[in-house]
C-alpha atoms as a PDB file:
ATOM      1  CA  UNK A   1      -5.897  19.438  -2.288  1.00  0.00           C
ATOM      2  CA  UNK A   2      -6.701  15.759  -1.067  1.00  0.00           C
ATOM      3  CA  UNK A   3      -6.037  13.225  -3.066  1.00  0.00           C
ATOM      4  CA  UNK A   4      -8.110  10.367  -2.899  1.00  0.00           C
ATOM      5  CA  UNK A   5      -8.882   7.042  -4.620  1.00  0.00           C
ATOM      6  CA  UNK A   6      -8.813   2.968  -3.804  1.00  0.00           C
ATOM      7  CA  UNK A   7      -7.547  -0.233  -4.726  1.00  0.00           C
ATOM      8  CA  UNK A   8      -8.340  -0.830  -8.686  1.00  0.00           C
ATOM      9  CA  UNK A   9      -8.140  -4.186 -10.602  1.00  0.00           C
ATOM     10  CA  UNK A  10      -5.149  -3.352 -13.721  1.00  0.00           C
ATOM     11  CA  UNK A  11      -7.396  -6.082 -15.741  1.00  0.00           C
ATOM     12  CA  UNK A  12      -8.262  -2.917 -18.298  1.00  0.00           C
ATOM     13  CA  UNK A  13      -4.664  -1.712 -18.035  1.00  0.00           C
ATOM     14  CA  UNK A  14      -3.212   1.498 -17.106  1.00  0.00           C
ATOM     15  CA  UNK A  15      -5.300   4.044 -18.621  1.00  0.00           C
ATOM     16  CA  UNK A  16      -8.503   2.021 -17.875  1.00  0.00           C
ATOM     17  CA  UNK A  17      -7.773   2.306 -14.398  1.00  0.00           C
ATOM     18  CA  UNK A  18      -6.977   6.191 -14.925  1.00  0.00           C
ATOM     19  CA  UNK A  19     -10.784   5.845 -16.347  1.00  0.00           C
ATOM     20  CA  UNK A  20     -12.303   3.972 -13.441  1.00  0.00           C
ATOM     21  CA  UNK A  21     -10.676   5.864 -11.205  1.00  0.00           C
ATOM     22  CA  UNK A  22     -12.388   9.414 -12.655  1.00  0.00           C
ATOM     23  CA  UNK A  23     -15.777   7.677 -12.485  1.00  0.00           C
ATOM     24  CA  UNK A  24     -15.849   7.371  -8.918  1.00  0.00           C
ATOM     25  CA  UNK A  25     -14.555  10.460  -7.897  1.00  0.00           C
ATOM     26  CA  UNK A  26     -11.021   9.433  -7.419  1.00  0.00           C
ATOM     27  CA  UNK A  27      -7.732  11.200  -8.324  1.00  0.00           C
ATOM     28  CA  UNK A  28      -4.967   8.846  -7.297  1.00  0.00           C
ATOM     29  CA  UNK A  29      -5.448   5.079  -6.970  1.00  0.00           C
ATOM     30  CA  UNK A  30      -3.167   1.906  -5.951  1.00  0.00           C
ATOM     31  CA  UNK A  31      -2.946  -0.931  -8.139  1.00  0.00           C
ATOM     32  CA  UNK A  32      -1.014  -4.608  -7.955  1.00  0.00           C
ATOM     33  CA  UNK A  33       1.933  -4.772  -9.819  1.00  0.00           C
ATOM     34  CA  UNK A  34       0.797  -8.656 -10.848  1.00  0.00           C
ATOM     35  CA  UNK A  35      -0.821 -11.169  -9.182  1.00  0.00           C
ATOM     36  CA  UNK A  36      -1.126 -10.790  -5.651  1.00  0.00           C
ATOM     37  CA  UNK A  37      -0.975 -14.340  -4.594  1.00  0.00           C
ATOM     38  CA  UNK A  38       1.757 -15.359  -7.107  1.00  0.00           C
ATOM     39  CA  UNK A  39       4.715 -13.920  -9.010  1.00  0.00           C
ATOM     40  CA  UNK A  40       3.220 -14.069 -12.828  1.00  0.00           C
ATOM     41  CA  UNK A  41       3.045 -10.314 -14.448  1.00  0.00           C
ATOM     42  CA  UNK A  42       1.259  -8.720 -17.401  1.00  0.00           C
ATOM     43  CA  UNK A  43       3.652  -7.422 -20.328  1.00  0.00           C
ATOM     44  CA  UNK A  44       4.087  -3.629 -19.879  1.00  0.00           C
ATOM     45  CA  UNK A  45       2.340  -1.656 -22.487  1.00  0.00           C
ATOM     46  CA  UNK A  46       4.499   1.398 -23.043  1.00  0.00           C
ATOM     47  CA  UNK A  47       1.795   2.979 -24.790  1.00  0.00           C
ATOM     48  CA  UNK A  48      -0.893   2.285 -22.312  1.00  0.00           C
ATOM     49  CA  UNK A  49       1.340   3.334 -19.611  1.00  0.00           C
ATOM     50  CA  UNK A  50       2.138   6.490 -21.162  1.00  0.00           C
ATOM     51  CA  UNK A  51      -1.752   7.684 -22.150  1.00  0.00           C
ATOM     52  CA  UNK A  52      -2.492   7.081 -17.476  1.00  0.00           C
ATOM     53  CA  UNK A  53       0.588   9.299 -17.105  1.00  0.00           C
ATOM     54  CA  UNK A  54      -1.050  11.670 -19.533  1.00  0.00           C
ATOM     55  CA  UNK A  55      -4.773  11.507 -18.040  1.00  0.00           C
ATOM     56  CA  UNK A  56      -3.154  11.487 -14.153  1.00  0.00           C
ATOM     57  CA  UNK A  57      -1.429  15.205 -15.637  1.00  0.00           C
ATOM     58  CA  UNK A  58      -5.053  16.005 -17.585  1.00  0.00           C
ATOM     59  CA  UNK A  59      -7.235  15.312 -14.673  1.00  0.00           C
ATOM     60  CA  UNK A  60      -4.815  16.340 -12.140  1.00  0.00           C
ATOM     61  CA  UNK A  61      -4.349  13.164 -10.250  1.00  0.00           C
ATOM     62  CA  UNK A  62      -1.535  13.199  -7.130  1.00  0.00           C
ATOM     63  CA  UNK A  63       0.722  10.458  -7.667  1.00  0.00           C
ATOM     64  CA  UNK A  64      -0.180   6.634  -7.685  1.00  0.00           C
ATOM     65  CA  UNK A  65       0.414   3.568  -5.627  1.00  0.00           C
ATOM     66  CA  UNK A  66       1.946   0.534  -6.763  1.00  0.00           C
ATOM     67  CA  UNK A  67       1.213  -2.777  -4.549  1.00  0.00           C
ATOM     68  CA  UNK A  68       3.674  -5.724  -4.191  1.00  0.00           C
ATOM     69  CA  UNK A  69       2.008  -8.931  -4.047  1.00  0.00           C
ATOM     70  CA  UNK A  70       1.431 -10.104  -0.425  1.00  0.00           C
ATOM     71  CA  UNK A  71       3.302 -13.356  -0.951  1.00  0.00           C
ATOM     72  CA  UNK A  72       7.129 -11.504  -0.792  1.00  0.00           C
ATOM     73  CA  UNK A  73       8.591 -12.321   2.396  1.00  0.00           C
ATOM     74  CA  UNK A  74      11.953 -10.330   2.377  1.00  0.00           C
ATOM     75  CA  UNK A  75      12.740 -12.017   4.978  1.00  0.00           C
ATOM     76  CA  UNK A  76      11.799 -15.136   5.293  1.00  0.00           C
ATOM     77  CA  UNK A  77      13.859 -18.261   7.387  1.00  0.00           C
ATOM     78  CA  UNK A  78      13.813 -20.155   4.169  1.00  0.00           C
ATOM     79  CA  UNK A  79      16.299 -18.961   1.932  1.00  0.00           C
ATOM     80  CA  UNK A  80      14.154 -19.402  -1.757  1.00  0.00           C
ATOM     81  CA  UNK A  81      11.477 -17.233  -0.461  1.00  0.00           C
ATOM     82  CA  UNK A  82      13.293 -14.439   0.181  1.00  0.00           C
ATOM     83  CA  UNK A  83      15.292 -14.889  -3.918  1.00  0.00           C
ATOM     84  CA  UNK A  84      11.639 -14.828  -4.838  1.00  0.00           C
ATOM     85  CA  UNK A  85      10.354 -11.856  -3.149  1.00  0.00           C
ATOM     86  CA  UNK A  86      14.259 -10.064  -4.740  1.00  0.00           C
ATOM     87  CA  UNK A  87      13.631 -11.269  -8.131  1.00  0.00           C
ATOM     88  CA  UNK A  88       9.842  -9.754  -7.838  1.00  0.00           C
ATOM     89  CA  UNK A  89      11.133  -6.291  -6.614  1.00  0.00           C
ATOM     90  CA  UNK A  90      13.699  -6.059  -9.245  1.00  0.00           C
ATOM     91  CA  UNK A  91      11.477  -6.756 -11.837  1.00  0.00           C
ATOM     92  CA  UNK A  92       8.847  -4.375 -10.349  1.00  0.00           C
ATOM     93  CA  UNK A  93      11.785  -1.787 -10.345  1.00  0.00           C
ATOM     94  CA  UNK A  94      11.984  -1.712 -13.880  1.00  0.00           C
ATOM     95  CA  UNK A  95       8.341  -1.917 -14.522  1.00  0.00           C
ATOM     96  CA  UNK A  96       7.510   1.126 -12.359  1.00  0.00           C
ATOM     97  CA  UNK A  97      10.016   3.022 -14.332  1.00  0.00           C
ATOM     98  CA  UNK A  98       7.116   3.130 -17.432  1.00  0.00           C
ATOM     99  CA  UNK A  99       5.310   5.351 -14.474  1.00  0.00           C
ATOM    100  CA  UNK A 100       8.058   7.535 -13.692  1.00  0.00           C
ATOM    101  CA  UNK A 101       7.355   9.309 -10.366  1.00  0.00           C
ATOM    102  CA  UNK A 102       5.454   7.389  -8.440  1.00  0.00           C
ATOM    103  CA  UNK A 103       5.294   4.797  -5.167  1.00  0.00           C
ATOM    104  CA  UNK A 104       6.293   1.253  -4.839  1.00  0.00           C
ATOM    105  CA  UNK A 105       4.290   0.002  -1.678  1.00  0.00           C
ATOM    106  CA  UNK A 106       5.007  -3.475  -0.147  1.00  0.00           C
ATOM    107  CA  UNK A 107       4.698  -5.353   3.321  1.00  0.00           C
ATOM    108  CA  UNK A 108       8.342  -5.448   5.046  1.00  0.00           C
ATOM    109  CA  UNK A 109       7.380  -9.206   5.810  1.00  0.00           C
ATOM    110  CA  UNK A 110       7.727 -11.391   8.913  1.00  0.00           C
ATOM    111  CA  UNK A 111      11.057 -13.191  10.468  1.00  0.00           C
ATOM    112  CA  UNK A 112       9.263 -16.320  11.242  1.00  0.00           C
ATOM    113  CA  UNK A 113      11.221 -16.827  14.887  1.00  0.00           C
ATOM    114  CA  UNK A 114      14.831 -15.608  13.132  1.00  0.00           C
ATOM    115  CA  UNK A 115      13.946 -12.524  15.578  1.00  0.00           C
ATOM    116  CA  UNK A 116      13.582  -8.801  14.859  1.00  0.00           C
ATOM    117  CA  UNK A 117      16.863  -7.624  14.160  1.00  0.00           C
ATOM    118  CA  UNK A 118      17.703 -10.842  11.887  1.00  0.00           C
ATOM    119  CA  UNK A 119      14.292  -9.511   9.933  1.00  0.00           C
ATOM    120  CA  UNK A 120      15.518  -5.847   9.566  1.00  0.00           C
ATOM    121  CA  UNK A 121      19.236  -6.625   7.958  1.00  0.00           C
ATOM    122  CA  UNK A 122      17.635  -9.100   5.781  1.00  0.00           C
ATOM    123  CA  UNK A 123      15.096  -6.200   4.257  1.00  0.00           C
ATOM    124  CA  UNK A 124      17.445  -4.011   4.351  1.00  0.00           C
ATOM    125  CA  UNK A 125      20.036  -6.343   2.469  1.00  0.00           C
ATOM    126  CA  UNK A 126      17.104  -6.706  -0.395  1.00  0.00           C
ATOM    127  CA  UNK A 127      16.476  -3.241  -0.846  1.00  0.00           C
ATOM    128  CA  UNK A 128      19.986  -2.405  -1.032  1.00  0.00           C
ATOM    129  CA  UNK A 129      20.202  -4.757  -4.162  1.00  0.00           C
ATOM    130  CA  UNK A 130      17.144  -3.619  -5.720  1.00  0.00           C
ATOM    131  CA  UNK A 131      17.113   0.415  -4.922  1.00  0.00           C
ATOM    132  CA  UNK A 132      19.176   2.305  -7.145  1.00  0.00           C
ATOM    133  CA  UNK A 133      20.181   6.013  -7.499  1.00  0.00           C
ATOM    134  CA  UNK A 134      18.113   6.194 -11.033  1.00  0.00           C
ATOM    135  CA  UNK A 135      15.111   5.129 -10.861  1.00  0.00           C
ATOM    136  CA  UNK A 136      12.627   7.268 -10.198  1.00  0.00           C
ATOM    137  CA  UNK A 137      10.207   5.162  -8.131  1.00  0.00           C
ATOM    138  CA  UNK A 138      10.109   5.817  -3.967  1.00  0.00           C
ATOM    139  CA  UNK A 139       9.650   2.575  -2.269  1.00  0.00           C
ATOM    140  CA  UNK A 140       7.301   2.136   0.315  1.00  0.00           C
ATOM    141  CA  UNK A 141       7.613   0.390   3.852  1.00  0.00           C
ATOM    142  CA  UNK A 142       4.237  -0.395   4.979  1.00  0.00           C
ATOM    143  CA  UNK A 143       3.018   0.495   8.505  1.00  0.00           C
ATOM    144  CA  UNK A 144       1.852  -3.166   9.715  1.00  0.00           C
ATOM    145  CA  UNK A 145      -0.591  -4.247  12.956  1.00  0.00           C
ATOM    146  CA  UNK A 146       2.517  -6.993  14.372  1.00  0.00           C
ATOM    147  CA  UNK A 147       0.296  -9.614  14.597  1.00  0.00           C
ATOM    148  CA  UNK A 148       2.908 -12.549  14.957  1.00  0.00           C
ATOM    149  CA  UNK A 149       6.557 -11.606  14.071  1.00  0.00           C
ATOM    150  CA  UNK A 150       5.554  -9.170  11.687  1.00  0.00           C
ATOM    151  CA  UNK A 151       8.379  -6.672  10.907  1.00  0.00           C
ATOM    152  CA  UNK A 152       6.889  -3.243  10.757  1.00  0.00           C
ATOM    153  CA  UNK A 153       4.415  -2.895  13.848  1.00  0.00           C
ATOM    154  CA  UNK A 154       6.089  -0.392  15.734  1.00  0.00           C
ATOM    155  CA  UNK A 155       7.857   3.002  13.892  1.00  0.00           C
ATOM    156  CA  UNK A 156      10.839   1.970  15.172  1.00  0.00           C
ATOM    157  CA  UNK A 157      11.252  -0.849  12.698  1.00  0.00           C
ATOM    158  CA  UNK A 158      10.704   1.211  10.079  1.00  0.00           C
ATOM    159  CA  UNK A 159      13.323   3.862  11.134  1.00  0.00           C
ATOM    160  CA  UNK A 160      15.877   1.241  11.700  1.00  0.00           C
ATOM    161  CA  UNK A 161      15.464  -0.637   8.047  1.00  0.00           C
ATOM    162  CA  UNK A 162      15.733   3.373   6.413  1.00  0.00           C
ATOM    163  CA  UNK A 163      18.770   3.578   8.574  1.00  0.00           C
ATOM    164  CA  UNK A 164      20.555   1.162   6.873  1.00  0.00           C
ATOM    165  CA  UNK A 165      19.016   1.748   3.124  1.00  0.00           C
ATOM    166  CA  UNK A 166      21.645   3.479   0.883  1.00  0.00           C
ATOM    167  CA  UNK A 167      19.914   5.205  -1.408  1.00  0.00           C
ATOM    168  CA  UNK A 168      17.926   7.172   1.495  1.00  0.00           C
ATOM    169  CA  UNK A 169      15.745   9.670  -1.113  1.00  0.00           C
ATOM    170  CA  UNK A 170      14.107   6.861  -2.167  1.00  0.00           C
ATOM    171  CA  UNK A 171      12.843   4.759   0.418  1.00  0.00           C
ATOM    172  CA  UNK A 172      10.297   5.819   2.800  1.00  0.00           C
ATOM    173  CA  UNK A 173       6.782   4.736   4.332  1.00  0.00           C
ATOM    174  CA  UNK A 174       2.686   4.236   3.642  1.00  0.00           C
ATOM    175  CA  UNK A 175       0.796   4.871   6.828  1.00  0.00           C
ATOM    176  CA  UNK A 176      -2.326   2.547   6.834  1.00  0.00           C
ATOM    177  CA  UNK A 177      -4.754   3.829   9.859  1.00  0.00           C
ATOM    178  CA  UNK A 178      -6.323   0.122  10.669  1.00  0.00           C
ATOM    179  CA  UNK A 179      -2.520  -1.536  10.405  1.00  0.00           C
ATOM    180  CA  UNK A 180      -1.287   1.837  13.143  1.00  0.00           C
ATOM    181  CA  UNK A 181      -4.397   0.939  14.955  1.00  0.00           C
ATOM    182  CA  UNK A 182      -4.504  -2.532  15.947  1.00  0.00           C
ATOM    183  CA  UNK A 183      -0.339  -1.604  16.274  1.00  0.00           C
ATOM    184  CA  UNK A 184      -1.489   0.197  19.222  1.00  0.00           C
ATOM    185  CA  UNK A 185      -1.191   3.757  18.531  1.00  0.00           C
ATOM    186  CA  UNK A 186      -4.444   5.594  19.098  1.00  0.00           C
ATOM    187  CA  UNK A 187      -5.176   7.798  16.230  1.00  0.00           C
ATOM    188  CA  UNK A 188      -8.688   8.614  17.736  1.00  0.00           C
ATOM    189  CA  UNK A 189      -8.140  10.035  20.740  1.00  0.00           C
ATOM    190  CA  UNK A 190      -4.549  11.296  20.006  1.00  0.00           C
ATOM    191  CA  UNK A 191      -3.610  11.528  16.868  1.00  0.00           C
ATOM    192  CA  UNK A 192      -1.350  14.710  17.554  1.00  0.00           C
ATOM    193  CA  UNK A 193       0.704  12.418  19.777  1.00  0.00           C
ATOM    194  CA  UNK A 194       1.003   9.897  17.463  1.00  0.00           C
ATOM    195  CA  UNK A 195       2.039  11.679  14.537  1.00  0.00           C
ATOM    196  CA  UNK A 196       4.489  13.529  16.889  1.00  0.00           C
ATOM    197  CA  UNK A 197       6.038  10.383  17.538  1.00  0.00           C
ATOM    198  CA  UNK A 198       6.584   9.198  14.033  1.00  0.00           C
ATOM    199  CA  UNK A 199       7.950  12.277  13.273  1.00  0.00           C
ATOM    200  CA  UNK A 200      10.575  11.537  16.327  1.00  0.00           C
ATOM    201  CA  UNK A 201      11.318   8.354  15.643  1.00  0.00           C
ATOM    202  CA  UNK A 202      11.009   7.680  11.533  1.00  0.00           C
ATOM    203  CA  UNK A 203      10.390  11.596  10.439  1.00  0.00           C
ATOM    204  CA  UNK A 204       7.064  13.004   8.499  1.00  0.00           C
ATOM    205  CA  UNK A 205       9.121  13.665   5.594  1.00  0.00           C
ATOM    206  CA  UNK A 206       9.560  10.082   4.822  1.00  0.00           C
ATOM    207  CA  UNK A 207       5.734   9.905   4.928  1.00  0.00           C
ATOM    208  CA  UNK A 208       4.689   9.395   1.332  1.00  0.00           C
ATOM    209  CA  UNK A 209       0.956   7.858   1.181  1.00  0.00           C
ATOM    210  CA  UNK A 210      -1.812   7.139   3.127  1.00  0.00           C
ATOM    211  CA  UNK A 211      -4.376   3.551   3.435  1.00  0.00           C
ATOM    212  CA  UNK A 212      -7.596   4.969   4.781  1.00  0.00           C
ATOM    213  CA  UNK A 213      -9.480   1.766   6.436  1.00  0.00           C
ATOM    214  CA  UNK A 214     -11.864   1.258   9.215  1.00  0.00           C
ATOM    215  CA  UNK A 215     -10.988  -1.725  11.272  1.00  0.00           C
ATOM    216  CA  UNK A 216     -12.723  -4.178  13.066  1.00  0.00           C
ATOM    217  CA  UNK A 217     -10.515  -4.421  16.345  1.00  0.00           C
ATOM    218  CA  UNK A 218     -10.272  -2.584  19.260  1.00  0.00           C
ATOM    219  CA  UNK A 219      -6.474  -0.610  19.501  1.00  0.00           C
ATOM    220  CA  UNK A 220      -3.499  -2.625  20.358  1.00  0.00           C
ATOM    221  CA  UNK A 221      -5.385  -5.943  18.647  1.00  0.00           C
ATOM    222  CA  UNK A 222      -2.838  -6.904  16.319  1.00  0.00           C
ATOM    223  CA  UNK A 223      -4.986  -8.472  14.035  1.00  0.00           C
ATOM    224  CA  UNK A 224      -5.180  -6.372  10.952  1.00  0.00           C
ATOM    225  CA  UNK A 225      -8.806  -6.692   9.885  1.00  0.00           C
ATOM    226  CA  UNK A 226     -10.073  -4.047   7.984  1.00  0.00           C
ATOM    227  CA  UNK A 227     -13.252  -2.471   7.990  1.00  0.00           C
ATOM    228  CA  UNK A 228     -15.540  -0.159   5.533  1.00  0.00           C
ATOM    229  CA  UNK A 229     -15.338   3.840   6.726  1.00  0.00           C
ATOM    230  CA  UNK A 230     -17.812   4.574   9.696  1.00  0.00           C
ATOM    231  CA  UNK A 231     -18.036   0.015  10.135  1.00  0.00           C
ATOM    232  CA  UNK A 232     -14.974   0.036  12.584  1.00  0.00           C
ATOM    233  CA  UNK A 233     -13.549   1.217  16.085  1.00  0.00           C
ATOM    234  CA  UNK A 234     -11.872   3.823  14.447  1.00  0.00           C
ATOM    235  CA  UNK A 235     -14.731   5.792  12.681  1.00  0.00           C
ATOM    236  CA  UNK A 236     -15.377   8.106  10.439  1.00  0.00           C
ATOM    237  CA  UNK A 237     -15.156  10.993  12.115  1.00  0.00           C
ATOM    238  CA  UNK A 238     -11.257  10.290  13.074  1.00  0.00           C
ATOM    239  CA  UNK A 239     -10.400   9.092   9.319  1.00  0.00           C
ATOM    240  CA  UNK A 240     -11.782  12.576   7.999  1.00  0.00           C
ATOM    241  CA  UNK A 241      -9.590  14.175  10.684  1.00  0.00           C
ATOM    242  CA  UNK A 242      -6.595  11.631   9.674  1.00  0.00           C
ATOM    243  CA  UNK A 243      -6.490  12.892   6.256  1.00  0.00           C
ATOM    244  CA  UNK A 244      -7.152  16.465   7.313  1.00  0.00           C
ATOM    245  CA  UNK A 245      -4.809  17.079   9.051  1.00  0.00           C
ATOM    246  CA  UNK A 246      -2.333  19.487   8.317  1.00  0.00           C
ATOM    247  CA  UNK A 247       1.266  16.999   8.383  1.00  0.00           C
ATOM    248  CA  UNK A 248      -0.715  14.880   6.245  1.00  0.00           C
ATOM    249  CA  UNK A 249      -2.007  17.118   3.534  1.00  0.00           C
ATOM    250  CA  UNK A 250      -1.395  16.377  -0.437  1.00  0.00           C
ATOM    251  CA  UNK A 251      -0.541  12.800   0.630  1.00  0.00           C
ATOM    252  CA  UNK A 252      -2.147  10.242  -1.711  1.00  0.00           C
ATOM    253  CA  UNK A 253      -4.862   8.441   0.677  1.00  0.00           C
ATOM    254  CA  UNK A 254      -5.518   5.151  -0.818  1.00  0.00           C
ATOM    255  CA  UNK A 255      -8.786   3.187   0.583  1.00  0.00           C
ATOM    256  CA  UNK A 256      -8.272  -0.496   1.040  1.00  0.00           C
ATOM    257  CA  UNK A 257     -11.759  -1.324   2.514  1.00  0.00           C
ATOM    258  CA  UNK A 258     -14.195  -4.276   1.808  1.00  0.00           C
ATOM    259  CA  UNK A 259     -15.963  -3.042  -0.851  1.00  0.00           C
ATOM    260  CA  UNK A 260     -17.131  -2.459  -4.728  1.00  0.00           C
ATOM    261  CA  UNK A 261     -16.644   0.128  -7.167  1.00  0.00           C
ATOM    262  CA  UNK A 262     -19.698   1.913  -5.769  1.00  0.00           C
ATOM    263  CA  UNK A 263     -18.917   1.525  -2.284  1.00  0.00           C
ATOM    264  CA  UNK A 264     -15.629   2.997  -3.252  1.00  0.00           C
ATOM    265  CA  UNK A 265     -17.422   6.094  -4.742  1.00  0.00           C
ATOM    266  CA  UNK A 266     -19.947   6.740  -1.859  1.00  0.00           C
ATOM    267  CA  UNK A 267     -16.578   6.392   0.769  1.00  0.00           C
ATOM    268  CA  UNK A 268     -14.950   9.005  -1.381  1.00  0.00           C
ATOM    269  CA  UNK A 269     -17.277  11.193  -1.598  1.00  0.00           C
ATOM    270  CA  UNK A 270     -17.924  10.819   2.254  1.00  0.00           C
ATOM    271  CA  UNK A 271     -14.557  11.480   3.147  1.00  0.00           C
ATOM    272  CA  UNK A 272     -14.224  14.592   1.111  1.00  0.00           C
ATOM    273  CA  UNK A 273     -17.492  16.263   2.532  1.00  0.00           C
END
């Protein structure tokens, strides 16, 4: 089974993105937890939350992606940024709980000249306060291109912050193919090799979801500019083999290209032919 779906706007709510989703073809989708350029969140419906966990059992949807907003910076050299991006999480904790079950995506952030290993025990300090042993939600480290002093460009990173997370069966990581990309590890030519080596250094069974994008730049760019399936360096020929392949199977694959609802269903049904 592949699961596959995109980026929806929660404007409609839960079960109206459930809806959406169906209407392009989709069976999983990601969604922002609130605004993704500020902190300000919708009241949780219970209800409404409730009738998508009933359609995603219905239609037989794989499990969904919640987004962070991209303004957390867990660590950050300023000292109110990073109580923001804790406060978020937390909250988001106990919102996701409503959707028992599923991911909690967000960007590790950038250590703005601190240096690397400064960056790492700072994330791993906030996810220690926000990650408990009950909830039910897996958060996700996002795969990043390290443009600038972005934490999360190599796998190494990643393994390093899950080192030092307590509760370790519930943290783990969202591959996105244009962030792995411009990181420099060639998925088109070989992506045997490269899943090898997150499997040595982080492990595929932290490997919970998938972002299918094109992008833009050559490999090794560390730019991070996404591209619509078939528009970019990668292509669609290595994306189809991406989510085909067998160490990536049943993961939730979660496109994050320029487009609109119907550009969403035509890339969808492209990459399942």
């Amino acid at each position: 089974m592949i699961y596959i779906g995109c980026h929806l706007s929660s404007t409609k709510g839960f079960a109206g993105m459930g809806r959406v989703a169906g209407t392009i073809g989709a069976n999983t989708f990601q969604f922002f937890t609130r605004n993704p350029r500020g902190g300000k969140a919708k009241n949780i419906d219970p209800e409404d939350a409730a009738a998508l966990m009933e359609l995603m059992k219905r239609e037989g949807f794989g499990p969904i992606v919640a987004h962070a907003p991209y303004t957390l910076n867990p660590c950050s050299d300023k000292a109110h940024v990073r109580e923001f991006a804790r406060m978020v999480m937390a909250d988001d904790m106990k919102r996701m709980e409503y959707l028992p079950g599923n991911y909690y995506n967000f960007h590790p952030g950038s250590h703005v000249g601190q240096g690397r290993e400064a960056g790492i025990a700072m994330i791993i300090d906030l996810l220690n306060e926000i990650i408990t042993p009950e909830q039910s939600t897996i958060v996700l480290l996002e795969t990043m291109a390290g443009k600038g002093s972005e934490i999360g460009g190599r796998f190494e990173d990643l393994a390093e912050i899950i080192a030092g997370v307590n509760v370790k069966d519930r943290i783990g990581v969202c591959m996105d193919t244009c962030h792995i990309s411009d990181g420099g590890y060639d998925i088109v030519t070989d992506l045997d090799g490269v899943l090898e080596e997150f499997d040595s250094v982080v492990g595929l069974d932290r490997l919970h979801a998938l972002h299918i994008n094109d992008s833009m730049n050559p490999v090794g760019a560390h730019k991070d500019r996404h591209a619509g399936i078939g528009d970019g360096t990668i292509g669609t020929a290595a994306l189809k083999a991406f989510i085909n392949h067998p160490a990536l199977k049943g993961l939730p694959c979660i496109l994050e290209t320029p487009n609109d609802l119907d550009g969403y269903a035509r890339e969808i049904e492209l990459l399942r032919q």
